[in-house]
PDB file of N, CA and C in Angstrom:
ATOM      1  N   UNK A   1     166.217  45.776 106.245  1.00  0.00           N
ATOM      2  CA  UNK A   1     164.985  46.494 105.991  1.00  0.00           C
ATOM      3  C   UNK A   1     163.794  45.591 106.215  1.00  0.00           C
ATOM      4  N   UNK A   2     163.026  46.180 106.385  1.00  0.00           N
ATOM      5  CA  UNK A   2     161.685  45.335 106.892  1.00  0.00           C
ATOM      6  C   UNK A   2     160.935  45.663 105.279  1.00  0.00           C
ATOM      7  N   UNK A   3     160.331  44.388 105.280  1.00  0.00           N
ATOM      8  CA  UNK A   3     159.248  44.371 104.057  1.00  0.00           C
ATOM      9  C   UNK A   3     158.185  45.106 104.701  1.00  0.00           C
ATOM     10  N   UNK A   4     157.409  45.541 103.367  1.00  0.00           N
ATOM     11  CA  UNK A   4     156.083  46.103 103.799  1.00  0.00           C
ATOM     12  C   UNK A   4     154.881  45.642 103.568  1.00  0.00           C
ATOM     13  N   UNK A   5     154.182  46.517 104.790  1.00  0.00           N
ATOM     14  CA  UNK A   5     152.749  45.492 104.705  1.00  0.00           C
ATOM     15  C   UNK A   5     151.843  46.123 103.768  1.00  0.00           C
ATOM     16  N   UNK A   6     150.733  45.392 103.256  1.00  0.00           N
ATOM     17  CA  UNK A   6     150.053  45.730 102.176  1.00  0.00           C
ATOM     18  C   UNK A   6     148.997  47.157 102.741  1.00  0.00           C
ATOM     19  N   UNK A   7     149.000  47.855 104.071  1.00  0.00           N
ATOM     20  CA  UNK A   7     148.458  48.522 104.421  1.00  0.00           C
ATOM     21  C   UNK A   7     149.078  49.338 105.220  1.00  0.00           C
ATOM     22  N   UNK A   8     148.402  50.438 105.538  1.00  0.00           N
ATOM     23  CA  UNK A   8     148.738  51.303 106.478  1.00  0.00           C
ATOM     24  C   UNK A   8     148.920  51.000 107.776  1.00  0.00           C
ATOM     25  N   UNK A   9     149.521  50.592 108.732  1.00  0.00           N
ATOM     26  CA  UNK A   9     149.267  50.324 109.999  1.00  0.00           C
ATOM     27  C   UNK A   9     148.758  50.949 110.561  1.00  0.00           C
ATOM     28  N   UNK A  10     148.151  52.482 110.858  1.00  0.00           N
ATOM     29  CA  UNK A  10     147.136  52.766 111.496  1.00  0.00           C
ATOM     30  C   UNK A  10     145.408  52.531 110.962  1.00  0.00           C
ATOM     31  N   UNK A  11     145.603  51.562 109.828  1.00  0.00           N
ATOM     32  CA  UNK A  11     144.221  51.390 109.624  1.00  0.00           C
ATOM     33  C   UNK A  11     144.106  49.806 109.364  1.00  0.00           C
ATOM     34  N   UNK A  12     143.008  49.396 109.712  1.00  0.00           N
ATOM     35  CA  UNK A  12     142.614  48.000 109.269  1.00  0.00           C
ATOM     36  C   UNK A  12     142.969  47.716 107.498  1.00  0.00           C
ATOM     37  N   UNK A  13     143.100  46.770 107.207  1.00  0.00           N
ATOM     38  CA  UNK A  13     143.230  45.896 105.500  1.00  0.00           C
ATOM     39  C   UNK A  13     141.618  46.195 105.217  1.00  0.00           C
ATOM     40  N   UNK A  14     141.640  46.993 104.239  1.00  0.00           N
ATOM     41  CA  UNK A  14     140.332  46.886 103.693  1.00  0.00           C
ATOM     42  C   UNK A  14     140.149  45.097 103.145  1.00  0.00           C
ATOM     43  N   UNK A  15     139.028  44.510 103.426  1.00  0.00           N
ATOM     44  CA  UNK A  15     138.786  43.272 103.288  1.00  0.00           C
ATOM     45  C   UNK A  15     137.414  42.936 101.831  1.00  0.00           C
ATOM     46  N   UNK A  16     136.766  41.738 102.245  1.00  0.00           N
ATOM     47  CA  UNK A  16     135.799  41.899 101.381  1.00  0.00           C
ATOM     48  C   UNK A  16     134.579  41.249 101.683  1.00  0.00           C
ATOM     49  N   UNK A  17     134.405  41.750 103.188  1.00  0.00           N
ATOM     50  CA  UNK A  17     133.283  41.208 103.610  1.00  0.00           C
ATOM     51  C   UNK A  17     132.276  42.041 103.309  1.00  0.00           C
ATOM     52  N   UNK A  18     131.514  41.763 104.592  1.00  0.00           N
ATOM     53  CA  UNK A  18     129.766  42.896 104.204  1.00  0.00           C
ATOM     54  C   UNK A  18     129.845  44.020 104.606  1.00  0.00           C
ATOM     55  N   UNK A  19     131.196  44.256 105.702  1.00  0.00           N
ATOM     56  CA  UNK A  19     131.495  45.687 106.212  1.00  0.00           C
ATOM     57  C   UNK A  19     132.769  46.404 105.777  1.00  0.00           C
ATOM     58  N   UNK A  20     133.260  45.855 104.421  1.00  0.00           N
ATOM     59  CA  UNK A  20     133.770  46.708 103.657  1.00  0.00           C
ATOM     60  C   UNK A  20     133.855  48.054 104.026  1.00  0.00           C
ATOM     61  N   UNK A  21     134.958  48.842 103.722  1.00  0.00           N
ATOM     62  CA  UNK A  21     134.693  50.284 104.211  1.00  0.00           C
ATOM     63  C   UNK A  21     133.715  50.855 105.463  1.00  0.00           C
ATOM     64  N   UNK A  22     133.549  49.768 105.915  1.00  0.00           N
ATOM     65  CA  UNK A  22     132.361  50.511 107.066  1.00  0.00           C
ATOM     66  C   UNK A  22     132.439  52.101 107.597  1.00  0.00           C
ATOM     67  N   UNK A  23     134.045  52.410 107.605  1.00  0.00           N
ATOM     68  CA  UNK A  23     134.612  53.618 108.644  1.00  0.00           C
ATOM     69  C   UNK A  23     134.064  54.638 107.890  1.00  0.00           C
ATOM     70  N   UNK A  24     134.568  54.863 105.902  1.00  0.00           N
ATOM     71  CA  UNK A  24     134.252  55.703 105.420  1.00  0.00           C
ATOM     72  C   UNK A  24     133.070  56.093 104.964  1.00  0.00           C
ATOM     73  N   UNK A  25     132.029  55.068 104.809  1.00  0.00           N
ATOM     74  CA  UNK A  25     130.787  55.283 104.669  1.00  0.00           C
ATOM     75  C   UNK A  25     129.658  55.890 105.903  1.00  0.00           C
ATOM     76  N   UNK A  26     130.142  55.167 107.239  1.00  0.00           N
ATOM     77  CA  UNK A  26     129.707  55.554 107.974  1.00  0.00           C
ATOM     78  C   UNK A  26     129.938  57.522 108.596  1.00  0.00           C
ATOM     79  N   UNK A  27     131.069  57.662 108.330  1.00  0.00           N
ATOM     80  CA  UNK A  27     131.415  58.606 108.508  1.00  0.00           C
ATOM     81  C   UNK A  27     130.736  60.129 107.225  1.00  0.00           C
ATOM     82  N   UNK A  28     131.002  59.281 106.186  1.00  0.00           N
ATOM     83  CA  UNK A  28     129.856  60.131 104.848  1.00  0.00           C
ATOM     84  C   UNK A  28     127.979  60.150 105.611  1.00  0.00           C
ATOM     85  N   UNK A  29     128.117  59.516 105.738  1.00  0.00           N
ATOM     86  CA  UNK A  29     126.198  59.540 106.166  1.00  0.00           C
ATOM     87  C   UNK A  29     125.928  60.432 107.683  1.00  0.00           C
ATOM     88  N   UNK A  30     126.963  60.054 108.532  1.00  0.00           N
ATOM     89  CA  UNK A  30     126.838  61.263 109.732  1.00  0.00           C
ATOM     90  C   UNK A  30     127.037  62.438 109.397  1.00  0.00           C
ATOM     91  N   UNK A  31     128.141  63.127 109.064  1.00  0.00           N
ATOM     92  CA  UNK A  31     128.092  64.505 108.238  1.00  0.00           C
ATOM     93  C   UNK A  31     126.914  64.821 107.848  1.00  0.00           C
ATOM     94  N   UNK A  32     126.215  64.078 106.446  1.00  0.00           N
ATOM     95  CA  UNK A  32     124.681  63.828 105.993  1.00  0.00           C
ATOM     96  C   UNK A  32     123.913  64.272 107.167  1.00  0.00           C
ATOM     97  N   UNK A  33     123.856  63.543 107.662  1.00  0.00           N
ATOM     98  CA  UNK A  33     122.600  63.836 108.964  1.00  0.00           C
ATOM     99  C   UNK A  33     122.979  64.767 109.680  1.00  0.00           C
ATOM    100  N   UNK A  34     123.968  64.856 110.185  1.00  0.00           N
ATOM    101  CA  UNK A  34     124.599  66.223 111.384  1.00  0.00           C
ATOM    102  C   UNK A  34     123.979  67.672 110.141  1.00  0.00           C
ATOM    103  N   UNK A  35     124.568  68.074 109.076  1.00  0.00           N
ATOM    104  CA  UNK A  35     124.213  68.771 108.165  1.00  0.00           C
ATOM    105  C   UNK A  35     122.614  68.911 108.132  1.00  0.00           C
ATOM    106  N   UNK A  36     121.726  67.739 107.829  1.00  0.00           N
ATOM    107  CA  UNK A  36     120.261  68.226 107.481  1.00  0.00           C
ATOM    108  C   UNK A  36     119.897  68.516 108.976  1.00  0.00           C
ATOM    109  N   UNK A  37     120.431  68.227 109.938  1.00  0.00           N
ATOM    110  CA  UNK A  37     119.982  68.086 111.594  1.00  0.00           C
ATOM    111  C   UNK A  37     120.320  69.337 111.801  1.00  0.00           C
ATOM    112  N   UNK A  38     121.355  70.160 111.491  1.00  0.00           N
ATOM    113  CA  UNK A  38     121.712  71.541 112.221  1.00  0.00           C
ATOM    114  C   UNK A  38     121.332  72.323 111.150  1.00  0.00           C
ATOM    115  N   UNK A  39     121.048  72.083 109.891  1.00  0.00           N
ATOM    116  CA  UNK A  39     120.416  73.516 109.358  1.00  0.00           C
ATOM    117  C   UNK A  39     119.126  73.127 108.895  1.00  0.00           C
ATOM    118  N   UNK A  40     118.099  72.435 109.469  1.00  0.00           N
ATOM    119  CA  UNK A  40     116.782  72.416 109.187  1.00  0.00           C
ATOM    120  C   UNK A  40     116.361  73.811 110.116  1.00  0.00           C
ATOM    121  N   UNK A  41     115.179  73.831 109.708  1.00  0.00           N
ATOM    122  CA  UNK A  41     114.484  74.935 110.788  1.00  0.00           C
ATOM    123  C   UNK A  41     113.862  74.038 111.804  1.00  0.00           C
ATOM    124  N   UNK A  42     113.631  75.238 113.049  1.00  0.00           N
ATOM    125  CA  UNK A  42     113.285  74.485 114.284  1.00  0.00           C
ATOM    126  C   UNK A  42     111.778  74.656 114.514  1.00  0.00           C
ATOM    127  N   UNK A  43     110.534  74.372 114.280  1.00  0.00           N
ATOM    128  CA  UNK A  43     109.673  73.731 114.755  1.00  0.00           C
ATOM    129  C   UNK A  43     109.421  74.543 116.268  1.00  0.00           C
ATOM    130  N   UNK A  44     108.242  75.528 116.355  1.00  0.00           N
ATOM    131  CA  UNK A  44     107.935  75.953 117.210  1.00  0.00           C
ATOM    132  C   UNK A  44     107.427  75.060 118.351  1.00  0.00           C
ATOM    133  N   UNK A  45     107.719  75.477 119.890  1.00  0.00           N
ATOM    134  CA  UNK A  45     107.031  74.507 120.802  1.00  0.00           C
ATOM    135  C   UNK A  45     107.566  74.611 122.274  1.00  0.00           C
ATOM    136  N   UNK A  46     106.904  74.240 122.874  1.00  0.00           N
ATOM    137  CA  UNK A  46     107.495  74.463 124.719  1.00  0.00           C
ATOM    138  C   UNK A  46     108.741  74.436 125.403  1.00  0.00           C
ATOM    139  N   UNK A  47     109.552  73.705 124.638  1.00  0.00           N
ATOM    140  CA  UNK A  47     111.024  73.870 124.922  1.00  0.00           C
ATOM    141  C   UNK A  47     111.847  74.668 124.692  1.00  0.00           C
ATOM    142  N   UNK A  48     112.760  74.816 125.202  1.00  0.00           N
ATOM    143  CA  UNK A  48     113.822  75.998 124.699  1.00  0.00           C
ATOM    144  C   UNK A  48     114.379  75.842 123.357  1.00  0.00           C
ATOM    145  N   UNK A  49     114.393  76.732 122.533  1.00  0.00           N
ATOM    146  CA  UNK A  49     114.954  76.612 121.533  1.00  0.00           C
ATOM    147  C   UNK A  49     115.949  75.479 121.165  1.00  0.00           C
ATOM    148  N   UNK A  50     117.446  75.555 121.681  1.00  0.00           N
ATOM    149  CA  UNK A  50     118.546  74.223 121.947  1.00  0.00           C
ATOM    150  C   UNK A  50     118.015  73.189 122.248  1.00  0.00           C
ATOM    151  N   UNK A  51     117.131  73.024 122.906  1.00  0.00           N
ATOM    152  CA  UNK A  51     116.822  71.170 123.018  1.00  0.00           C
ATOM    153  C   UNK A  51     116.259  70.964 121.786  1.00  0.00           C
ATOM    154  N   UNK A  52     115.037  71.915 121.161  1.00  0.00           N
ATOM    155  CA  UNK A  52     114.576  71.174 119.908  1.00  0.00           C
ATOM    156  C   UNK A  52     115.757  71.212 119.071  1.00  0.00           C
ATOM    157  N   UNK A  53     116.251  72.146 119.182  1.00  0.00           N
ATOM    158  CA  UNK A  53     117.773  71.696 117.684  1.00  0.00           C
ATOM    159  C   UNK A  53     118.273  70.560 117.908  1.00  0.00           C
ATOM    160  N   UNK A  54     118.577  70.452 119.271  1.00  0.00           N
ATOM    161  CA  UNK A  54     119.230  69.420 119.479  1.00  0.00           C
ATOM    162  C   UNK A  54     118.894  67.848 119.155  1.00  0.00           C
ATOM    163  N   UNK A  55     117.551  67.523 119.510  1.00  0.00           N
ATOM    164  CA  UNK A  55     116.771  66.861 119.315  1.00  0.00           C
ATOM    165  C   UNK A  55     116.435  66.588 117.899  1.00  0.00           C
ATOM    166  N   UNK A  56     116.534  67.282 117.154  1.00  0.00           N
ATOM    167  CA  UNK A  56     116.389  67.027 115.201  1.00  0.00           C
ATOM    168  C   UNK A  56     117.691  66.647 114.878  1.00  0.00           C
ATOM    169  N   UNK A  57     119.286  67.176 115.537  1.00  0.00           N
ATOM    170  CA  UNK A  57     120.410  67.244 115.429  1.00  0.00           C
ATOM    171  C   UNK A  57     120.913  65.593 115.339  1.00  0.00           C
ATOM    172  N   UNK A  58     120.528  64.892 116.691  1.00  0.00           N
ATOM    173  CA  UNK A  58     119.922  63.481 117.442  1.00  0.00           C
ATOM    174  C   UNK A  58     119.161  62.776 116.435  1.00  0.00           C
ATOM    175  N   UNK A  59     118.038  63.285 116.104  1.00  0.00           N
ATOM    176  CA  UNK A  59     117.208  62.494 115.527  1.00  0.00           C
ATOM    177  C   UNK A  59     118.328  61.878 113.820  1.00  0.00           C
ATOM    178  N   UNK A  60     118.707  62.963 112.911  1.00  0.00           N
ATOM    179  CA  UNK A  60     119.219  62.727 112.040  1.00  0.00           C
ATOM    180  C   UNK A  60     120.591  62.114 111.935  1.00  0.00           C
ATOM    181  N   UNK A  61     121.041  62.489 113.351  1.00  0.00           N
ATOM    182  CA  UNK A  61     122.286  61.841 113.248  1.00  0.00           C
ATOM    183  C   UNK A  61     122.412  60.098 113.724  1.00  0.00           C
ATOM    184  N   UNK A  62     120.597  59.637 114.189  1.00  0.00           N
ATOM    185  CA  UNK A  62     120.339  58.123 113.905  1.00  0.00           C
ATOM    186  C   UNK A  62     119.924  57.453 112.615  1.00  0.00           C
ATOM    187  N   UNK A  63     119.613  59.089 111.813  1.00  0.00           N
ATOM    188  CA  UNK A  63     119.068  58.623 110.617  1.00  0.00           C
ATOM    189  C   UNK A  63     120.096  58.242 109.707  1.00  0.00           C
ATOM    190  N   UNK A  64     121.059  59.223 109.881  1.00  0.00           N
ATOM    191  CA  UNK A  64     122.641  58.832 109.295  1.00  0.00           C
ATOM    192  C   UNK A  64     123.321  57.472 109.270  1.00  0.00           C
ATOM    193  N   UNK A  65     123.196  56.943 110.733  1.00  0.00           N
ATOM    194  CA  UNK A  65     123.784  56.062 110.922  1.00  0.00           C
ATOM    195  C   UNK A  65     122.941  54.841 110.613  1.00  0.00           C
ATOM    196  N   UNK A  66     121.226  54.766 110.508  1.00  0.00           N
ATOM    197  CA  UNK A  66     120.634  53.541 110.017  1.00  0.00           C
ATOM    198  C   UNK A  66     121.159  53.264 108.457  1.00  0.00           C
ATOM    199  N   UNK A  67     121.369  55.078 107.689  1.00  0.00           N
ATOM    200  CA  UNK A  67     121.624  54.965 106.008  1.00  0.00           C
ATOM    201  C   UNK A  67     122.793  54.038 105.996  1.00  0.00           C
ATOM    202  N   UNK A  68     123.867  54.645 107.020  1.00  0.00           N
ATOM    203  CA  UNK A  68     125.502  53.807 106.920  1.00  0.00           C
ATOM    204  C   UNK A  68     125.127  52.261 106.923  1.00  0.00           C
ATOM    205  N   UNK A  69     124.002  51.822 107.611  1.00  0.00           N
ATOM    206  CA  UNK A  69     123.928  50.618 107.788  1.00  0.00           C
ATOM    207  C   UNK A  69     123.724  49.561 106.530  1.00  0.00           C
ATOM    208  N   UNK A  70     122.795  50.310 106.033  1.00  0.00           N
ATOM    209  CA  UNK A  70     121.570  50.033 105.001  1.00  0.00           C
ATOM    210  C   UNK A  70     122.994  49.510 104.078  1.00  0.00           C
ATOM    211  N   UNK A  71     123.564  50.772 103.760  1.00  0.00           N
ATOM    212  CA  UNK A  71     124.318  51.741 102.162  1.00  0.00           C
ATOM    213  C   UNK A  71     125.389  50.538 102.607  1.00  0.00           C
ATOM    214  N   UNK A  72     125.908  50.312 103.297  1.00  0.00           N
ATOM    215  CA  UNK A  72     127.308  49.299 103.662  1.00  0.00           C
ATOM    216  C   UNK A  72     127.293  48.137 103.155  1.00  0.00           C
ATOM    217  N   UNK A  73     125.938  47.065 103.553  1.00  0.00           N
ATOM    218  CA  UNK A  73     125.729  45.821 103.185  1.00  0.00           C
ATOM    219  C   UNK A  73     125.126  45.920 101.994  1.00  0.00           C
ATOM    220  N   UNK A  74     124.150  46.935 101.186  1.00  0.00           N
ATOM    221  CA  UNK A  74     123.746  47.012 100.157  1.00  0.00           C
ATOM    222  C   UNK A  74     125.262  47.514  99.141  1.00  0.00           C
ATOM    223  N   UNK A  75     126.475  48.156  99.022  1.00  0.00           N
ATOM    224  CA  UNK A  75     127.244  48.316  98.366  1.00  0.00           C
ATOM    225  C   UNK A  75     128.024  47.349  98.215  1.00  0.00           C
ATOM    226  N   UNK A  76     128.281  46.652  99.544  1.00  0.00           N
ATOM    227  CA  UNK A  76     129.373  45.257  99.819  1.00  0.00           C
ATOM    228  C   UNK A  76     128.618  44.361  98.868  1.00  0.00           C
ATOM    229  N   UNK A  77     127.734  44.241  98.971  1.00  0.00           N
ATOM    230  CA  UNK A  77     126.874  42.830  98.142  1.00  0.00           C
ATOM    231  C   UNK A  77     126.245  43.090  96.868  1.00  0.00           C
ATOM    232  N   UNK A  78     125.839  43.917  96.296  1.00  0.00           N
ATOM    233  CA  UNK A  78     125.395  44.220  95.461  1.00  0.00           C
ATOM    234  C   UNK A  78     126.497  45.235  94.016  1.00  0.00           C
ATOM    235  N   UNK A  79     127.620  45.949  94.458  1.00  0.00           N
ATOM    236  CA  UNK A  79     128.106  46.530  93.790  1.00  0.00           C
ATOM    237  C   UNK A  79     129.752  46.556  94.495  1.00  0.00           C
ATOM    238  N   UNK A  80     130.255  44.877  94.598  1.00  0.00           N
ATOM    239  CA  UNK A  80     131.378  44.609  94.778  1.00  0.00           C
ATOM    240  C   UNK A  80     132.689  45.493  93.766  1.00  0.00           C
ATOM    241  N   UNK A  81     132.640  46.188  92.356  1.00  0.00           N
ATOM    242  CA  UNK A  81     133.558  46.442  91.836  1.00  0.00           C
ATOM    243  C   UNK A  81     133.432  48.039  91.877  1.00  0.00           C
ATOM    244  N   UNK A  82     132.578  48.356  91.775  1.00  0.00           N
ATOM    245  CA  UNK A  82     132.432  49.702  92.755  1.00  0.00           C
ATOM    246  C   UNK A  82     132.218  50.570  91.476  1.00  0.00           C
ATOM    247  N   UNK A  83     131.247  50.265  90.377  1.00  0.00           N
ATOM    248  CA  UNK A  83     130.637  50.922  89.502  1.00  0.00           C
ATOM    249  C   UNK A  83     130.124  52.250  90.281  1.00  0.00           C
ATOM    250  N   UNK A  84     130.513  53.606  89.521  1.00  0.00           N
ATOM    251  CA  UNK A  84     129.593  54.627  89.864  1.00  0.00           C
ATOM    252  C   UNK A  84     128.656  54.656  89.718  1.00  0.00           C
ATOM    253  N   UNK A  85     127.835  54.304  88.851  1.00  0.00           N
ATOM    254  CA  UNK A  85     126.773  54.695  88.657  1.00  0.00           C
ATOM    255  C   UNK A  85     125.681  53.922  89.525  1.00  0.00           C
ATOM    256  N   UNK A  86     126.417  52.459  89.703  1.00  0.00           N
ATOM    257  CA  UNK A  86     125.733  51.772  90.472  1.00  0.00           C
ATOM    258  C   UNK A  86     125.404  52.352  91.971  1.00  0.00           C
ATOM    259  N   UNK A  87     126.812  52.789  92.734  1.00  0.00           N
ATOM    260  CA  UNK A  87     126.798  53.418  93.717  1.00  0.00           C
ATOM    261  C   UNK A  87     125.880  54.309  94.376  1.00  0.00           C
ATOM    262  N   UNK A  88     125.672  55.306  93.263  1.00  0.00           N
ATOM    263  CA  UNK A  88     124.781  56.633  93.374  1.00  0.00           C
ATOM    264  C   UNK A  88     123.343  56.281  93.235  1.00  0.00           C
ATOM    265  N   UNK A  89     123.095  55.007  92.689  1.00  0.00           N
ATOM    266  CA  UNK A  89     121.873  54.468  92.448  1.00  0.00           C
ATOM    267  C   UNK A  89     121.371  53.708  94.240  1.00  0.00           C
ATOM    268  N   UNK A  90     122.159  53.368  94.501  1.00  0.00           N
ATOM    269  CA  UNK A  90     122.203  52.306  95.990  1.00  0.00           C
ATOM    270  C   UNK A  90     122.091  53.780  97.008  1.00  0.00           C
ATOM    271  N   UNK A  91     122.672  54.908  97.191  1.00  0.00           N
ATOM    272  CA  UNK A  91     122.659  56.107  97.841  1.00  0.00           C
ATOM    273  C   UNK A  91     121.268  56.492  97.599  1.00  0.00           C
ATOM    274  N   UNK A  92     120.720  56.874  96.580  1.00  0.00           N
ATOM    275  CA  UNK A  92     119.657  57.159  96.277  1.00  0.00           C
ATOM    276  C   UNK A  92     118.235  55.869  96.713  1.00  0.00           C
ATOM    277  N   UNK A  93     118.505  55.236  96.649  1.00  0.00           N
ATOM    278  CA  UNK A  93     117.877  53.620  96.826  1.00  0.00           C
ATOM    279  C   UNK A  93     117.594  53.796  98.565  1.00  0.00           C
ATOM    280  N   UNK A  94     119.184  54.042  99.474  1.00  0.00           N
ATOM    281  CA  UNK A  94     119.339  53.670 100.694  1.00  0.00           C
ATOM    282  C   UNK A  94     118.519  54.994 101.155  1.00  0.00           C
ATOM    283  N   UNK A  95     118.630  56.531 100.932  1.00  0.00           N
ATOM    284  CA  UNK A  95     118.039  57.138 101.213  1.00  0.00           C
ATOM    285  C   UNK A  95     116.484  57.172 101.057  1.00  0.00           C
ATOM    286  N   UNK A  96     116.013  56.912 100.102  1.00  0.00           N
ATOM    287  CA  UNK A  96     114.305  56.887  99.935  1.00  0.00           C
ATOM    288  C   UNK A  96     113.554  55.210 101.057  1.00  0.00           C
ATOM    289  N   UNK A  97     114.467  54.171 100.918  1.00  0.00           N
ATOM    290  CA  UNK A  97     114.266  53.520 101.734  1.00  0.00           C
ATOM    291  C   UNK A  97     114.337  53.609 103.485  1.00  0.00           C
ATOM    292  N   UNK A  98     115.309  54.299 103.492  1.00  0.00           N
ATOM    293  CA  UNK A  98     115.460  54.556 105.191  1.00  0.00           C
ATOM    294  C   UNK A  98     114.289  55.917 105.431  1.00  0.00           C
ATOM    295  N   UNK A  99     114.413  56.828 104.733  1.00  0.00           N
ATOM    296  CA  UNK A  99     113.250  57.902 104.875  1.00  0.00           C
ATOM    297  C   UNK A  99     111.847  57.337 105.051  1.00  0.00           C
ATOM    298  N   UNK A 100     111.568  56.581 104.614  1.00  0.00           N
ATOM    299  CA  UNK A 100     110.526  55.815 104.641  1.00  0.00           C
ATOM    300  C   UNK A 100     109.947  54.878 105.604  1.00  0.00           C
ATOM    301  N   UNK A 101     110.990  54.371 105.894  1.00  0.00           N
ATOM    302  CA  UNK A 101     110.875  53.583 107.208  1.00  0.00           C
ATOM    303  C   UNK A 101     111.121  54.267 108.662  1.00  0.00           C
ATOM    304  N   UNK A 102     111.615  55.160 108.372  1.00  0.00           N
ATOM    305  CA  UNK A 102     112.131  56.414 109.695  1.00  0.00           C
ATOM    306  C   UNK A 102     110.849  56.699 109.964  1.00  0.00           C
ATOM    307  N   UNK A 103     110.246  57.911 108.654  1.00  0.00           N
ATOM    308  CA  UNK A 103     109.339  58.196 108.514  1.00  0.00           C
ATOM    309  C   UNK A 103     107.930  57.762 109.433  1.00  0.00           C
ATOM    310  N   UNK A 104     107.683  56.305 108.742  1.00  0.00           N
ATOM    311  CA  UNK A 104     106.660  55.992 109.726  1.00  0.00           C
ATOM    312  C   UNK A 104     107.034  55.504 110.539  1.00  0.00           C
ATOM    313  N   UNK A 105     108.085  54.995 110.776  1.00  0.00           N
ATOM    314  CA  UNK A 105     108.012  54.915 112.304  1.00  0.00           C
ATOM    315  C   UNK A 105     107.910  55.883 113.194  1.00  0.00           C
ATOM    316  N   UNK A 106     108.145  57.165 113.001  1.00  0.00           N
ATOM    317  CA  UNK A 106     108.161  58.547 113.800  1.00  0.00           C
ATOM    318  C   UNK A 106     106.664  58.397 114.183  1.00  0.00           C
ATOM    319  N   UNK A 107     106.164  58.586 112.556  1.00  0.00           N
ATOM    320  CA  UNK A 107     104.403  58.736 112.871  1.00  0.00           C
ATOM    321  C   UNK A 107     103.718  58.100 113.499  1.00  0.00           C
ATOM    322  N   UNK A 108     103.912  56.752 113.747  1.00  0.00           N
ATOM    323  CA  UNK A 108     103.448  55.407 114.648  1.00  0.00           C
ATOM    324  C   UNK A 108     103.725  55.729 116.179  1.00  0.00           C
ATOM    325  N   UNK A 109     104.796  56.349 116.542  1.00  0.00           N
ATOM    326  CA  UNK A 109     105.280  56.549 117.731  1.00  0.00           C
ATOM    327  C   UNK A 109     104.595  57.833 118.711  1.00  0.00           C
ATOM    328  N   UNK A 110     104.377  58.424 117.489  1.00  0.00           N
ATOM    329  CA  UNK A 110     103.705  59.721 118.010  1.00  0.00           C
ATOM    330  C   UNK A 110     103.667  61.064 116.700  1.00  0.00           C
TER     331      UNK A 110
END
């Protein structure tokens, strides 16, 4: 019999660096964004309807993935034992921070 390994072989050893869980977090925050991206309302304007969806769809689903960024190294380093309450505090934290910085940067750009 073969011994076993401490993991699944179709998935990496969760470790304990700064990208901890990267897969599942990242994957929680796209949903997030795909979700506020396809059921916001669309914003009247010269294009066809589908490109602007599409385009908010796009937009949030970078916004998703800056939160995954943020929420990853802020959970890895800051809330190594994986307190809830701490968690939901860092979600809440990563969201008002990335909104913010999205935010104006949109407005700066145009």
């Amino acid at each position: 019999m073969h011994s076993t390994t401490p993991h699944d072989e179709h998935w990496p050893p969760v470790g304990t660096g700064p990208w901890t869980r990267w897969w599942g977090y990242l994957t929680r925050w796209l949903i997030f964004g795909f979700a506020v991206g396809a059921f916001s309302p669309v914003v009247e304007g010269p294009e066809p309807w589908w490109q602007r969806k599409l385009y908010q769809v796009l937009v949030q689903l970078a916004f998703g993935l800056a939160c995954a960024v943020v929420f990853t190294r802020a959970e890895n380093a800051l809330n190594t034992p994986r307190v809830q309450w701490k968690s939901w505090l860092i979600v809440a934290l990563t969201w008002l921070l990335v909104q913010v910085v999205y935010a104006t940067g949109l407005a700066l750009l145009g």
